[in-house]
Protein backbone atom coordinates (compact mmCIF):
# COMPACT_ATOMS: atom_id res chain seq x y z
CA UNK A 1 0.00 0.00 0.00
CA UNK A 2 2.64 2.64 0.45
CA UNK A 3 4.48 1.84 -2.61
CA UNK A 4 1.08 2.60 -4.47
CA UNK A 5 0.54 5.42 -2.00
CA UNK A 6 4.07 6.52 -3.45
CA UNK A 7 3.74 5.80 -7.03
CA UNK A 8 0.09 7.89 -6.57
CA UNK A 9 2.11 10.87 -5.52
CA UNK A 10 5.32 10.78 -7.72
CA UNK A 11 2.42 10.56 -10.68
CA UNK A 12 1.32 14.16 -9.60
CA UNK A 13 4.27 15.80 -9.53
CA UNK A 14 5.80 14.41 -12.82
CA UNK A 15 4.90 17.19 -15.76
CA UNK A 16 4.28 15.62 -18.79
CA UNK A 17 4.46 17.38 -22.33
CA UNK A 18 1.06 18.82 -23.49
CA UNK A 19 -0.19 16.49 -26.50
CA UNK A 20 0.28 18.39 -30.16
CA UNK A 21 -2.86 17.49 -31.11
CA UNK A 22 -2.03 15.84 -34.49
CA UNK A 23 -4.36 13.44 -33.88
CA UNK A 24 -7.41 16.13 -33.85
CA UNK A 25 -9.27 16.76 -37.55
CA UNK A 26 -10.31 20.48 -37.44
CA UNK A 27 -12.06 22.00 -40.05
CA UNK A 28 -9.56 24.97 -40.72
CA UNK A 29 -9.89 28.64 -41.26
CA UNK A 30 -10.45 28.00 -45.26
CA UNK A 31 -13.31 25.51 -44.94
CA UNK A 32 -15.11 27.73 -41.64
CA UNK A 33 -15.07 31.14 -43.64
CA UNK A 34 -16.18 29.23 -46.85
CA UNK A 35 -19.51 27.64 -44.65
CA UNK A 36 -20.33 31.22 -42.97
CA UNK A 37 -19.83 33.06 -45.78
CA UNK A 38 -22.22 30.26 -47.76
CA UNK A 39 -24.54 30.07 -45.20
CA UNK A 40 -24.96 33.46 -44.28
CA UNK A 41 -23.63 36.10 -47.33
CA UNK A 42 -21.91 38.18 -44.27
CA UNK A 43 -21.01 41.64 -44.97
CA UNK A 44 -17.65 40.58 -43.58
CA UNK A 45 -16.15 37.65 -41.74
CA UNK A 46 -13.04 36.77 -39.84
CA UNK A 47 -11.85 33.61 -39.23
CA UNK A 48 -8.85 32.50 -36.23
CA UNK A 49 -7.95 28.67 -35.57
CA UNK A 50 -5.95 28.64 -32.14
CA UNK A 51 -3.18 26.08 -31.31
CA UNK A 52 -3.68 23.17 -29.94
CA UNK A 53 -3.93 23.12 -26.07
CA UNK A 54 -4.37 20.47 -23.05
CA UNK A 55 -7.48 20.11 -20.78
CA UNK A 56 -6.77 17.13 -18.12
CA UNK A 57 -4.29 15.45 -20.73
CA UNK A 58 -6.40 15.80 -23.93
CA UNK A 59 -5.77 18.03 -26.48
CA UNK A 60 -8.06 20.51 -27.63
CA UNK A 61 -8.06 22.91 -30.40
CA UNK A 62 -10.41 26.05 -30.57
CA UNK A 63 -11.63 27.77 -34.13
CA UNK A 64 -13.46 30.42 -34.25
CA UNK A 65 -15.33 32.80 -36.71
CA UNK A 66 -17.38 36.61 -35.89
CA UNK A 67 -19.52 38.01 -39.20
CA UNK A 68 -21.42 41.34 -39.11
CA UNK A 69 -24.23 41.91 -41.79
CA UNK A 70 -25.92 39.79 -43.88
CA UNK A 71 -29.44 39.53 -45.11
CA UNK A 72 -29.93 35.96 -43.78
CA UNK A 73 -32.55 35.74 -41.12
CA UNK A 74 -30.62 33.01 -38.95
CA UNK A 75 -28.66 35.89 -37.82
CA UNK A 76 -31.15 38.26 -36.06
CA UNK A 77 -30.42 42.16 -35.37
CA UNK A 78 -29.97 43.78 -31.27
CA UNK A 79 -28.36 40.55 -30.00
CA UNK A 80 -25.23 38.39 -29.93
CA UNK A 81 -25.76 35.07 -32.16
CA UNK A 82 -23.60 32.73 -31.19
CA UNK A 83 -23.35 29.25 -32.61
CA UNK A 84 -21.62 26.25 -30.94
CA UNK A 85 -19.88 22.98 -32.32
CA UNK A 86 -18.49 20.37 -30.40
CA UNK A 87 -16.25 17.95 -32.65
CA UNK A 88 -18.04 19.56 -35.49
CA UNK A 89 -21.68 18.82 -34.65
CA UNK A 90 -24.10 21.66 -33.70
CA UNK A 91 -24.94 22.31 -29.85
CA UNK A 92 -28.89 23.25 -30.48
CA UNK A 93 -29.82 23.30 -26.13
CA UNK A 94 -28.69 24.19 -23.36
CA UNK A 95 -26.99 27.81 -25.00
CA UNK A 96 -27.36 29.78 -22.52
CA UNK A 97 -25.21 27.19 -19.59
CA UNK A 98 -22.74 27.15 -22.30
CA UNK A 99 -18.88 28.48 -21.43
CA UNK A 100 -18.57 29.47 -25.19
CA UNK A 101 -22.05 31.68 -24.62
CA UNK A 102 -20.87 33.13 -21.59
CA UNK A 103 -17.51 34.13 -22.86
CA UNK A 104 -19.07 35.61 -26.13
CA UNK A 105 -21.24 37.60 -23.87
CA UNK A 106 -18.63 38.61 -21.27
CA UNK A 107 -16.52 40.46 -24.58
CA UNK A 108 -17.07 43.31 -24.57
CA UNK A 109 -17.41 44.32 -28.87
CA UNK A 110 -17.81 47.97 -28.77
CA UNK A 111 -13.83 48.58 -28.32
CA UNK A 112 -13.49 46.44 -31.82
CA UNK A 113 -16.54 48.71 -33.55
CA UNK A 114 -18.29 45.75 -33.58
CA UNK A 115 -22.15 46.86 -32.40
CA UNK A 116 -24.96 44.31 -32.24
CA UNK A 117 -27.01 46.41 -34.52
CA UNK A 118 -24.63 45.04 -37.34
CA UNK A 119 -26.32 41.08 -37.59
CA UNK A 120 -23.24 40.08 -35.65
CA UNK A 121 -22.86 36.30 -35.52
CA UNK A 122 -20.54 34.27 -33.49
CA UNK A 123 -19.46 30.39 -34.98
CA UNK A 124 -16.92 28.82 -32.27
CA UNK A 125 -16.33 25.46 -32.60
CA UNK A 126 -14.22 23.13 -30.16
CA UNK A 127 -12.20 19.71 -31.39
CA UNK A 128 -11.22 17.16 -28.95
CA UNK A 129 -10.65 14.06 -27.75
CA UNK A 130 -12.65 14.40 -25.21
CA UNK A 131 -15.29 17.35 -24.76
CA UNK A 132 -16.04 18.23 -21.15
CA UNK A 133 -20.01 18.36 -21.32
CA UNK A 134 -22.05 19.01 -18.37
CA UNK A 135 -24.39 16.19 -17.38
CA UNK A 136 -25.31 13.00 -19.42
CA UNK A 137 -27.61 14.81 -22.53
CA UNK A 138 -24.34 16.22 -23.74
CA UNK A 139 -25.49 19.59 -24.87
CA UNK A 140 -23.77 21.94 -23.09
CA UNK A 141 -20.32 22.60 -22.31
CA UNK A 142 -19.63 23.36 -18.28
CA UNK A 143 -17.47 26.28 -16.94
CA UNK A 144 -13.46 25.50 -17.60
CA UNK A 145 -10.65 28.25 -17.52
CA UNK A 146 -9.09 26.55 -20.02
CA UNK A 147 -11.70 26.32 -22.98
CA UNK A 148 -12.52 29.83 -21.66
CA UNK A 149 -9.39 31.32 -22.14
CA UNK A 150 -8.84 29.43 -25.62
CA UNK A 151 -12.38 31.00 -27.21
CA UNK A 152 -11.47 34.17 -25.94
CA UNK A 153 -8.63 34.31 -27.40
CA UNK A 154 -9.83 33.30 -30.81
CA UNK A 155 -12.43 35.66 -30.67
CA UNK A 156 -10.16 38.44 -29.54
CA UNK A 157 -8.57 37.80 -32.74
CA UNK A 158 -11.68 37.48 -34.95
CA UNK A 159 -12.50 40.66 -33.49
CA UNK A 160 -9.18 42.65 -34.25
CA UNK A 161 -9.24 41.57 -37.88
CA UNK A 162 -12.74 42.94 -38.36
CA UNK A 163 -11.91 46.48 -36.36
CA UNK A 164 -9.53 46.85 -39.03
CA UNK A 165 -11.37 46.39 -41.94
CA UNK A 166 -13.84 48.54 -40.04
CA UNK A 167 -11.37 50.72 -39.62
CA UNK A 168 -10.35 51.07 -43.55
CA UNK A 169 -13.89 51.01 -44.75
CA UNK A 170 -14.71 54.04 -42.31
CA UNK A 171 -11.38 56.15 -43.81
CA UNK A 172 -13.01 55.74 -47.15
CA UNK A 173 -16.11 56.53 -46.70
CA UNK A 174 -14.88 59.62 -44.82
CA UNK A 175 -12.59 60.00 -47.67
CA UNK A 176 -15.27 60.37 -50.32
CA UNK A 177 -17.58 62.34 -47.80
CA UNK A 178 -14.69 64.96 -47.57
CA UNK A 179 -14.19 64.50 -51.43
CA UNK A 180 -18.23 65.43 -51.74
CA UNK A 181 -18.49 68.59 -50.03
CA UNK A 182 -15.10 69.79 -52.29
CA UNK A 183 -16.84 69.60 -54.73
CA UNK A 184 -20.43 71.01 -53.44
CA UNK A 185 -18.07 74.38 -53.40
CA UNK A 186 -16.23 74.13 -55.90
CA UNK A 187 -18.35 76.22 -58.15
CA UNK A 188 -19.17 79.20 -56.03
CA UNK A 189 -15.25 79.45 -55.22
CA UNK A 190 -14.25 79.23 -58.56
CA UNK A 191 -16.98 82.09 -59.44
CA UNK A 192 -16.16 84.45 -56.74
CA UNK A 193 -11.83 84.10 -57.37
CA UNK A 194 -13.02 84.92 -60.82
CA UNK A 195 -15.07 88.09 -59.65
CA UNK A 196 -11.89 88.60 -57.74
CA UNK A 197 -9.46 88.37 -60.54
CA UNK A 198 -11.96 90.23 -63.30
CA UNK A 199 -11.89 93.45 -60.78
CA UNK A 200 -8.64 93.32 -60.14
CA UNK A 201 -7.71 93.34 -63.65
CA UNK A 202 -9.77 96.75 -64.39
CA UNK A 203 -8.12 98.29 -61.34
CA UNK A 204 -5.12 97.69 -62.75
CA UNK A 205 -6.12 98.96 -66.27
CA UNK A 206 -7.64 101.89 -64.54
CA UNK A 207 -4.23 103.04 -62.99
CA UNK A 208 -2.54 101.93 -66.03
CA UNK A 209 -5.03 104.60 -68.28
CA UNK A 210 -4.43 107.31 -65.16
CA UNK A 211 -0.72 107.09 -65.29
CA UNK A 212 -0.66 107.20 -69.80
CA UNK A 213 -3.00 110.36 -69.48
CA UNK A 214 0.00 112.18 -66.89
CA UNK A 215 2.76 111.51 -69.52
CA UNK A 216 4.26 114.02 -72.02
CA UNK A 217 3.06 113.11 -75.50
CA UNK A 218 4.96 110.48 -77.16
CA UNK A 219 5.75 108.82 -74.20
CA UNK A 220 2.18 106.73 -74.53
CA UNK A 221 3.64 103.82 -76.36
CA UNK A 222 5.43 102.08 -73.76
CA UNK A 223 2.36 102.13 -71.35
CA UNK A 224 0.10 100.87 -73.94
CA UNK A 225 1.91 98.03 -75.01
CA UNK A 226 2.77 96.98 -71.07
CA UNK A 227 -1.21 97.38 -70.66
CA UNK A 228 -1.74 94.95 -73.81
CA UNK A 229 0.50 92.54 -72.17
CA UNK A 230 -1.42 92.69 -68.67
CA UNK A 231 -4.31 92.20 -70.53
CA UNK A 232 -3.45 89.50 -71.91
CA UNK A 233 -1.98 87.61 -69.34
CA UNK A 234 -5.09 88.56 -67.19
CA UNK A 235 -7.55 86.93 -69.53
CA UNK A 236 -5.10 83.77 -70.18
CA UNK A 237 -5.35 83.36 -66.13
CA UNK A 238 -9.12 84.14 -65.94
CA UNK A 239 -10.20 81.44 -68.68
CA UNK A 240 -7.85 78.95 -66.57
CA UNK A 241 -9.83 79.40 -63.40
């Protein structure tokens, strides 16, 4: 008995490696943005598949996928759709005792521009050998720090891909918005730095005609032509602007 006692103890404090998970069949990033994006016609989608990680010796591996818009009625406006696989079969019950609910819910979107207004839907899907589901109807997945850490960080990094596409797709529309009202002006401020430029020119041929009329005769000829040449280069300039 105490060399079991022993060997019970020496078990618990030996650390063995973390399993790669090799042996695990996700579905992959390609083949999860190709069923949303089928499914649902998203405005836009983001896709993250974690590495693989350990829960009580078995490896697990955590993909995940966030979409915003869409015209498909699966994905309802005002709330946070969230849709859960285990070994890549639907969870239909039991959503709301769910850890990948509750970690969905606990995020909180509106630092990634992500508002629920938007049809946002949630796809997380788990792979393991051995899914830790609460009680025998297997519908639900309990409370576990490590599953909960693992879909938060996927989403995390759904969510960062979409805030900058966000991001880019805000710039251009403020881009064009900016462009828009440039060219709402441009018209009046082309007509009044023409008004500008047209009385500015007569001024000048005003004071030109003042300062001929002062002159001894026969000095006329040099003020004329420079007034020709203003001229000239004042109506080149005006049928520019």
């Amino acid at each position: 008995e105490k060399q079991i006692l022993r060997l019970h103890n020496l078990m618990h404090q030996v650390r063995f490696g973390d399993p790669d998970g090799k042996c695990l069949s996700p579905a992959g990033e390609y083949n999860l943005r190709l069923g949303v994006m089928k499914e649902l016609n998203p405005d836009m989608v983001a896709t993250f598949q974690g590495d693989a990680k350990a829960l009580e010796g078995n490896a697990f591996i955590v993909e995940a996928a966030v979409s915003i818009g869409g015209k498909d009625n699966t994905v309802e406006q005002n709330q946070l759709n969230v849709f859960r696989f285990a070994n890549r079969i639907p969870l239909l019950f039991e959503q709301g005792n769910d850890v990948i609910t509750r970690t969905a819910q606990a995020m909180k979107w509106n630092k990634y521009k992500i508002f629920l207004e938007q049809r946002v839907g949630v796809f997380v899907s788990i792979v393991s050998t051995k899914i830790p589901f609460k009680g025998t109807s297997k519908e639900y997945i309990g409370e576990c720090d490590e599953i909960s850490s693992a879909v938060q960080h996927a989403l995390n990094q759904c969510a960062l891909q979409l805030k900058s596409k966000l991001s880019i797709k805000e710039n251009a529309k403020a881009h064009e918005e900016k462009k828009k009202s440039l060219f709402r002006y441009i018209p009046d401020v082309s007509s009044a730095v023409f008004a500008v430029l047209k009385n500015a020119a007569a001024a000048a041929d005003a004071i030109t005609e003042g300062e001929d009329s002062n002159k001894p005769p026969g000095s006329g000829s040099n003020g004329m032509v420079n007034r020709k040449k203003r001229g000239a280069s004042d109506i080149e300039l005006l049928q520019k602007v």
